[in-house]
Protein backbone atom coordinates (compact mmCIF):
# COMPACT_ATOMS: atom_id res chain seq x y z
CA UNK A 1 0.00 0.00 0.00
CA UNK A 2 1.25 3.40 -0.93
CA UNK A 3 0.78 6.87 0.71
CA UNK A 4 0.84 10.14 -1.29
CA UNK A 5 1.12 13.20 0.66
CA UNK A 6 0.23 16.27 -0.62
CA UNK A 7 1.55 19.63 0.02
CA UNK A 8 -0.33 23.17 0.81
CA UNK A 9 2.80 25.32 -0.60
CA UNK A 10 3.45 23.37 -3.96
CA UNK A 11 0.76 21.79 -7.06
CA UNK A 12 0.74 18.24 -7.38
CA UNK A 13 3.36 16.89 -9.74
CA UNK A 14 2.33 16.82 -13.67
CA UNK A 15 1.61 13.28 -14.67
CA UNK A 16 4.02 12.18 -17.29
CA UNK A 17 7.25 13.40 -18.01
CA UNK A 18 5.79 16.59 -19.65
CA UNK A 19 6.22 19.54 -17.49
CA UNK A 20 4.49 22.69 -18.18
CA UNK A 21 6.00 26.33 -17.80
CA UNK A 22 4.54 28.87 -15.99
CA UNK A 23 2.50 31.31 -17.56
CA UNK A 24 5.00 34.29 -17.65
CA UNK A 25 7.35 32.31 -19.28
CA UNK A 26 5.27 31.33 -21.88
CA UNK A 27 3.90 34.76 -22.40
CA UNK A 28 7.65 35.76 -22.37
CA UNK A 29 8.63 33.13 -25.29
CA UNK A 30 5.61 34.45 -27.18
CA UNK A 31 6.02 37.82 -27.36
CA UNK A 32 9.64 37.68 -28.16
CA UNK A 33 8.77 35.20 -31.06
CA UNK A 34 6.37 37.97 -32.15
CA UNK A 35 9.24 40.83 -31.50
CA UNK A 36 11.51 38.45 -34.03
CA UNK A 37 8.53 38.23 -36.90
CA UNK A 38 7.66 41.81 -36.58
CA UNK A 39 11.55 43.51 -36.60
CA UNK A 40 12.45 40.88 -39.67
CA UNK A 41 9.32 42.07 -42.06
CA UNK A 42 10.40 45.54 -40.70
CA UNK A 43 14.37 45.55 -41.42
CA UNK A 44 12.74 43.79 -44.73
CA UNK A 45 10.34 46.48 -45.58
CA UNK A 46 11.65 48.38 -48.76
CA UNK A 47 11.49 51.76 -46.99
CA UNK A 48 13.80 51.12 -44.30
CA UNK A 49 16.38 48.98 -47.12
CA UNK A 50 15.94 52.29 -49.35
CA UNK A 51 16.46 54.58 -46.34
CA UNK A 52 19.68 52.85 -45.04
CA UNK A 53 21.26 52.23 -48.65
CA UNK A 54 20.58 56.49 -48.89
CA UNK A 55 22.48 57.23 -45.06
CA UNK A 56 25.34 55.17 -46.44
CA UNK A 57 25.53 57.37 -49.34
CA UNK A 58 25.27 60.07 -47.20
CA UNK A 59 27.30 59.36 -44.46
CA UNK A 60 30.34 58.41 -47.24
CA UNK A 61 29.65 61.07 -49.50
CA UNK A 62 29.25 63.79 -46.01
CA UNK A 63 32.61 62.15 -44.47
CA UNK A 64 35.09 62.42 -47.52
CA UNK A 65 36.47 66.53 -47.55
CA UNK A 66 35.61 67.12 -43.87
CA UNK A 67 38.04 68.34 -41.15
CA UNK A 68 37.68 65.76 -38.36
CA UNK A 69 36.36 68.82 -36.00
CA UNK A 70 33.55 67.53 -33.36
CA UNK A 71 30.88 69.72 -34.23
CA UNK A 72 31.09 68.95 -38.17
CA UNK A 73 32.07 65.50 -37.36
CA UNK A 74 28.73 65.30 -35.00
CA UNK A 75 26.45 66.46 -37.47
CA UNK A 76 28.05 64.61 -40.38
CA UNK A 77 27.30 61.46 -38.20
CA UNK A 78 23.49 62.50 -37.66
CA UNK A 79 22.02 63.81 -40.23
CA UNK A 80 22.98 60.36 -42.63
CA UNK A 81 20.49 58.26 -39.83
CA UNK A 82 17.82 60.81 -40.15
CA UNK A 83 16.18 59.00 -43.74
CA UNK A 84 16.52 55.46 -41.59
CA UNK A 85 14.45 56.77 -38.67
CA UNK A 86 11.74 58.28 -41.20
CA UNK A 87 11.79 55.01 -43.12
CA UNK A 88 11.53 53.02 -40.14
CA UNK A 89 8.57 55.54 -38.61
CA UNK A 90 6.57 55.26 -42.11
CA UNK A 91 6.98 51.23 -42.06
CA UNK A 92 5.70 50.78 -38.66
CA UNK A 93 2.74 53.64 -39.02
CA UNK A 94 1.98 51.39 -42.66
CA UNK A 95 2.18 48.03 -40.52
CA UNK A 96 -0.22 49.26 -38.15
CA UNK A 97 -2.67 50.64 -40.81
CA UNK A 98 -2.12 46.91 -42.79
CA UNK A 99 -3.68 45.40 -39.63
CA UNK A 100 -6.44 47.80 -38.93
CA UNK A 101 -7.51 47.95 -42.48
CA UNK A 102 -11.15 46.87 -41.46
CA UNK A 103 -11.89 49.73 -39.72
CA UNK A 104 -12.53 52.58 -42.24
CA UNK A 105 -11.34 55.78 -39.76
CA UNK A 106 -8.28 54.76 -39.30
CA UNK A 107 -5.41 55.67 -41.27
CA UNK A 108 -7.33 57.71 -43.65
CA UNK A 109 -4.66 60.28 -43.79
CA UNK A 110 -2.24 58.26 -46.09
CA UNK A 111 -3.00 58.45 -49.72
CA UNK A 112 -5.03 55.35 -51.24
C-alpha cells in the first residue's frame, strides 16, 4: 500500500514526463517570437532597405572633404540616420494601418 502526501505550498506533480511552464514564461517566449517576426518584415520592408542604402551614401559622401572637427564631425554622423528613422517611422505607421484595415477611420490620412 502506498501513501501520497500532498503539500499546501506546492501543485501536485504533472503526470508524465511533460512539465508545463509557468505562464510568464510562456507569455515571455511568445512575445519575443512575435518581437523576431515583426523587426524581420520591418528591417525587410523596402522603406527602411531604401532609407539605409541612402544614409550610407550620405554618411560616405558627407565624411570624404571634412576636417575631423567635433561639431562637423557630430552632425556629419546624424544627419545620414535621419532617412533610416523616417523610413523606419513610415513602415511601422503602414504596418499598423495593414492590420487595422477593417476599420474605415483609421489611417485615412495616407493616400489610397
Amino acid at each position: 500500500m502506498t501513501t501520497t502526501v500532498q503539500h499546501r505550498d506546492r501543485p501536485p506533480a504533472a503526470s508524465g514526463s511533460h512539465v508545463q511552464a509557468p505562464s510568464s514564461a510562456r507569455s515571455r517566449r511568445a512575445m519575443l517570437a512575435l518581437a523576431v517576426v515583426e523587426s524581420r518584415r520591418l528591417l525587410r520592408h523596402p522603406a527602411v532597405l531604401a532609407a539605409a542604402a541612402l544614409g550610407a551614401v550620405l554618411l560616405w559622401s558627407s565624411g570624404r572633404h571634412i576636417v575631423p572637427v567635433l561639431s562637423r564631425s557630430d552632425i556629419a554622423t546624424q544627419i545620414p540616420v535621419a532617412p533610416l528613422a523616417a523610413a523606419a517611422l513610415l513602415a511601422t505607421n503602414l504596418a499598423r494601418c495593414e492590420l487595422t484595415a477593417t476599420a474605415p477611420t483609421t489611417c485615412t490620412a495616407l493616400p489610397a
